[in-house]
N, C-alpha and C. Protein backbone atom coordinates (compact mmCIF):
# COMPACT_ATOMS: atom_id res chain seq x y z
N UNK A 1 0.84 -1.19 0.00
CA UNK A 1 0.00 0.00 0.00
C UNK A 1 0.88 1.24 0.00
N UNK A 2 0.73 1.98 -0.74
CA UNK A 2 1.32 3.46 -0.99
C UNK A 2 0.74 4.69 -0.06
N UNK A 3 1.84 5.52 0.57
CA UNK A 3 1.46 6.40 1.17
C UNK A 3 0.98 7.59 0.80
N UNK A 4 -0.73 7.80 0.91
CA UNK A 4 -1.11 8.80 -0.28
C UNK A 4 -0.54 10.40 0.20
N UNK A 5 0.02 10.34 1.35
CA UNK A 5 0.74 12.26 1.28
C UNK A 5 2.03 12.00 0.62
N UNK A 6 2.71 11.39 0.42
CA UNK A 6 3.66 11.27 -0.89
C UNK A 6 2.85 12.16 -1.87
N UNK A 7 1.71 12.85 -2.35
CA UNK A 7 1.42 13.31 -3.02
C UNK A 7 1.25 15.01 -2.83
N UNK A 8 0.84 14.85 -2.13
CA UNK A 8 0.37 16.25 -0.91
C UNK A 8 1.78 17.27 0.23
N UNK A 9 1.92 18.05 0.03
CA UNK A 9 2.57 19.08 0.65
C UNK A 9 1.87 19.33 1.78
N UNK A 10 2.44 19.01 3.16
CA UNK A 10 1.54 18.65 4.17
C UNK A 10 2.44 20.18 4.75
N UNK A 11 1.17 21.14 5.10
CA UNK A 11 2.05 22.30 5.93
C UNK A 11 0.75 22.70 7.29
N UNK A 12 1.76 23.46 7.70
CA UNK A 12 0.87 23.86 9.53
C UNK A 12 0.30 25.20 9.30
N UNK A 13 -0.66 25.80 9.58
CA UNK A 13 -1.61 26.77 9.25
C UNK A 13 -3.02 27.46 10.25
N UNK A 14 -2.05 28.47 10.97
CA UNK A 14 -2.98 28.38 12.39
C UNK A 14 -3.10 27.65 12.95
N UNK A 15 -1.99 26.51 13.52
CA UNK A 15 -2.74 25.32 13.84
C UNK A 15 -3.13 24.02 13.90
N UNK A 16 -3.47 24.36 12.39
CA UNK A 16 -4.38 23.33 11.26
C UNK A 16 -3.29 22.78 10.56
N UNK A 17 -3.14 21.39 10.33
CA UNK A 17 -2.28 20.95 9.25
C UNK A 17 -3.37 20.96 8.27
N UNK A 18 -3.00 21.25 7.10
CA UNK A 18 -3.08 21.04 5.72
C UNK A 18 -2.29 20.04 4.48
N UNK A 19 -3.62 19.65 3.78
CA UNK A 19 -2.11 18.41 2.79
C UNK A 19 -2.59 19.62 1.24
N UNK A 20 -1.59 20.40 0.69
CA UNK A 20 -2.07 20.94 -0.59
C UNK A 20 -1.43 19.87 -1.78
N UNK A 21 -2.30 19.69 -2.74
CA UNK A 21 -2.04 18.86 -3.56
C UNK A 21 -0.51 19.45 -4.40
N UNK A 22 0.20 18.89 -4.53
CA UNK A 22 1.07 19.61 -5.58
C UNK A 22 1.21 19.89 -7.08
N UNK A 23 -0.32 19.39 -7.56
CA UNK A 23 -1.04 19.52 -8.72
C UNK A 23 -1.42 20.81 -8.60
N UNK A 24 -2.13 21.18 -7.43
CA UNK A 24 -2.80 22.46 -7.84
C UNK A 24 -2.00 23.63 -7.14
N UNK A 25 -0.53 23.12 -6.88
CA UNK A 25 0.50 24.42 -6.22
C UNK A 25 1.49 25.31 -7.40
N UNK A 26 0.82 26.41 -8.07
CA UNK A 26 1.47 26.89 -9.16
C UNK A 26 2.45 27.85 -8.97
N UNK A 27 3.09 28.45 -7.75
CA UNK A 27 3.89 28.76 -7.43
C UNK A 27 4.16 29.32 -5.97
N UNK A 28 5.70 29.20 -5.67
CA UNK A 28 5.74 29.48 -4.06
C UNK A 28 6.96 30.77 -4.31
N UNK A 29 6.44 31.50 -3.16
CA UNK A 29 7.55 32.61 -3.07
C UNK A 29 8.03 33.10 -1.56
N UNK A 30 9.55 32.82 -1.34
CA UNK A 30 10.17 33.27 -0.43
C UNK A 30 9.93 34.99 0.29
N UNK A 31 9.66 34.45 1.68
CA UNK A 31 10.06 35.38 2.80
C UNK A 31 10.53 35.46 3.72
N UNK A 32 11.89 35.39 3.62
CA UNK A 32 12.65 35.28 4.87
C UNK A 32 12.42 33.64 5.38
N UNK A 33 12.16 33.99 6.60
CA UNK A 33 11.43 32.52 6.91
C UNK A 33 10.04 31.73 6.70
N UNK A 34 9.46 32.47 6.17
CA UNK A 34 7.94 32.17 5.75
C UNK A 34 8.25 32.47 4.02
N UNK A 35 7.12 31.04 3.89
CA UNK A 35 6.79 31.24 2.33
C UNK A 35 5.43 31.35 2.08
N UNK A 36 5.16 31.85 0.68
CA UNK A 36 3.59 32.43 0.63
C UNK A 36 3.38 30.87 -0.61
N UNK A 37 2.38 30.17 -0.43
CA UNK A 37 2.30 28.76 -1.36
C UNK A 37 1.13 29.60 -2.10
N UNK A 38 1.22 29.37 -3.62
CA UNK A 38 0.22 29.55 -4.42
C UNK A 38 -0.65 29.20 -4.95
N UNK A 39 -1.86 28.71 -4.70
CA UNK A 39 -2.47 27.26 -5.47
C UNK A 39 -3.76 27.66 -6.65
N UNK A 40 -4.19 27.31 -7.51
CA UNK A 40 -4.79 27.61 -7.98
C UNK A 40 -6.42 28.17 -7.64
N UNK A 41 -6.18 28.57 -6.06
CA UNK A 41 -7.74 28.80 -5.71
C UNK A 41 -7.23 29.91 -3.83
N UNK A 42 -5.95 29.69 -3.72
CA UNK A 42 -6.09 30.51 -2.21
C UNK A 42 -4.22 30.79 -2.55
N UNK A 43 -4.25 31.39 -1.20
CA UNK A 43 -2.82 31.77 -0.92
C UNK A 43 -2.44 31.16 0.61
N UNK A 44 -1.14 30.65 0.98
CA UNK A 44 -1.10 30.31 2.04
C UNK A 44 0.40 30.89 2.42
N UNK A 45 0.61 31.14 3.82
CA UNK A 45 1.89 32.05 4.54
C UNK A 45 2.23 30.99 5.23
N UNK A 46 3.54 29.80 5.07
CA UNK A 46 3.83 29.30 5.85
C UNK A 46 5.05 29.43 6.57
N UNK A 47 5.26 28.62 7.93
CA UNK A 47 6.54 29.02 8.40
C UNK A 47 7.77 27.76 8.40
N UNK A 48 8.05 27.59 6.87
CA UNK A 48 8.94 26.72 6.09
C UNK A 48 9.73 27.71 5.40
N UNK A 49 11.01 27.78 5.32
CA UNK A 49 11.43 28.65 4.28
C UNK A 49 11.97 27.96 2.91
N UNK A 50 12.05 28.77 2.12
CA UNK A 50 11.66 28.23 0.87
C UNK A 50 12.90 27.17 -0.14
N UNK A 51 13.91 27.28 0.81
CA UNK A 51 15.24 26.31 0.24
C UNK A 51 14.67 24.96 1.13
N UNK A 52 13.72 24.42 1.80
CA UNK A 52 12.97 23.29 2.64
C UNK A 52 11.95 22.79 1.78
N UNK A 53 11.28 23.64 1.44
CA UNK A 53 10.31 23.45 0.68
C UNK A 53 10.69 23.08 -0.67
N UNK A 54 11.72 23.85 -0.87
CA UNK A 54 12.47 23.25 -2.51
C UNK A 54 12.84 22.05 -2.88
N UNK A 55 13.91 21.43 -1.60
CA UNK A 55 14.06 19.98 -1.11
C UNK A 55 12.72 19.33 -1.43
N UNK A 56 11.57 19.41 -0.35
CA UNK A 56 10.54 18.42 -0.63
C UNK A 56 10.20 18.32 -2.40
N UNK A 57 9.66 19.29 -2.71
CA UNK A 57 9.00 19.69 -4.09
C UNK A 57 9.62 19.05 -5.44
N UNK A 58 11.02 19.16 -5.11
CA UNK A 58 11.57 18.84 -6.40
C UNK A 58 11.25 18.00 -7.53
N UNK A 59 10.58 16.54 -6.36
CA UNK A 59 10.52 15.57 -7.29
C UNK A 59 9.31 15.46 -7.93
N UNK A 60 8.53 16.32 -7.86
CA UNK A 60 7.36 16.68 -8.09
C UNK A 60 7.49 17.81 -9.45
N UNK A 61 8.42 18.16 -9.95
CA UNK A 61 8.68 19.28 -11.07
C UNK A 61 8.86 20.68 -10.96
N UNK A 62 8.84 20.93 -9.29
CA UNK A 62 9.43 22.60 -9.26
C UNK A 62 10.42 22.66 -9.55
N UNK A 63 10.79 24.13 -9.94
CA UNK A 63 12.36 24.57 -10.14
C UNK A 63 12.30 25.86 -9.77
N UNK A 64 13.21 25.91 -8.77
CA UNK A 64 13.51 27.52 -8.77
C UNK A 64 14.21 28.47 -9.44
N UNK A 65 13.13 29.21 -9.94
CA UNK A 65 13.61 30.53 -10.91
C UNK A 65 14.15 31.76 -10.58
N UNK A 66 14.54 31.74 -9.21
CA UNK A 66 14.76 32.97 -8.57
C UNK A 66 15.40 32.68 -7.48
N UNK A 67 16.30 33.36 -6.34
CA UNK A 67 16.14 33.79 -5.48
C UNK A 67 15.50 33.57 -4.45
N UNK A 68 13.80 34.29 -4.41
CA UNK A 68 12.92 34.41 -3.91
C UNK A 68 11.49 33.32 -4.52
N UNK A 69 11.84 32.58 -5.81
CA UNK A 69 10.90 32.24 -5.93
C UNK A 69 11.39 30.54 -6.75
């Protein structure tokens, strides 16, 4: 059996964990220590910074184009 958050970007949010699909994450942008996740329907401020988040993502088809993003 396959672990279905292998799919999902699991982040903390007030609180609240969240799993965002990484289908519908069209871009993330660095702040300092918080990143803002972009998804095709909300915005989210997490407190991951964005060379962590790059690690996870990769194998999933992000690339960072920036710096900050």
């Amino acid at each position: 059996m396959k672990n279905e958050s292998i799919h999902y970007l699991i982040v903390h949010i007030s609180g609240r964990q969240l799993q965002l699909s990484y289908i519908d994450i069209c871009y993330m942008k660095g702040q300092g220590t918080y990143t803002e996740v972009f998804t095709k329907e909300n915005r989210y401020i997490v407190c991951i910074g964005l060379a962590k988040l790059e690690k996870q993502c990769k194998s999933f088809g992000f690339l960072r184009i920036h710096r900050s993003f």
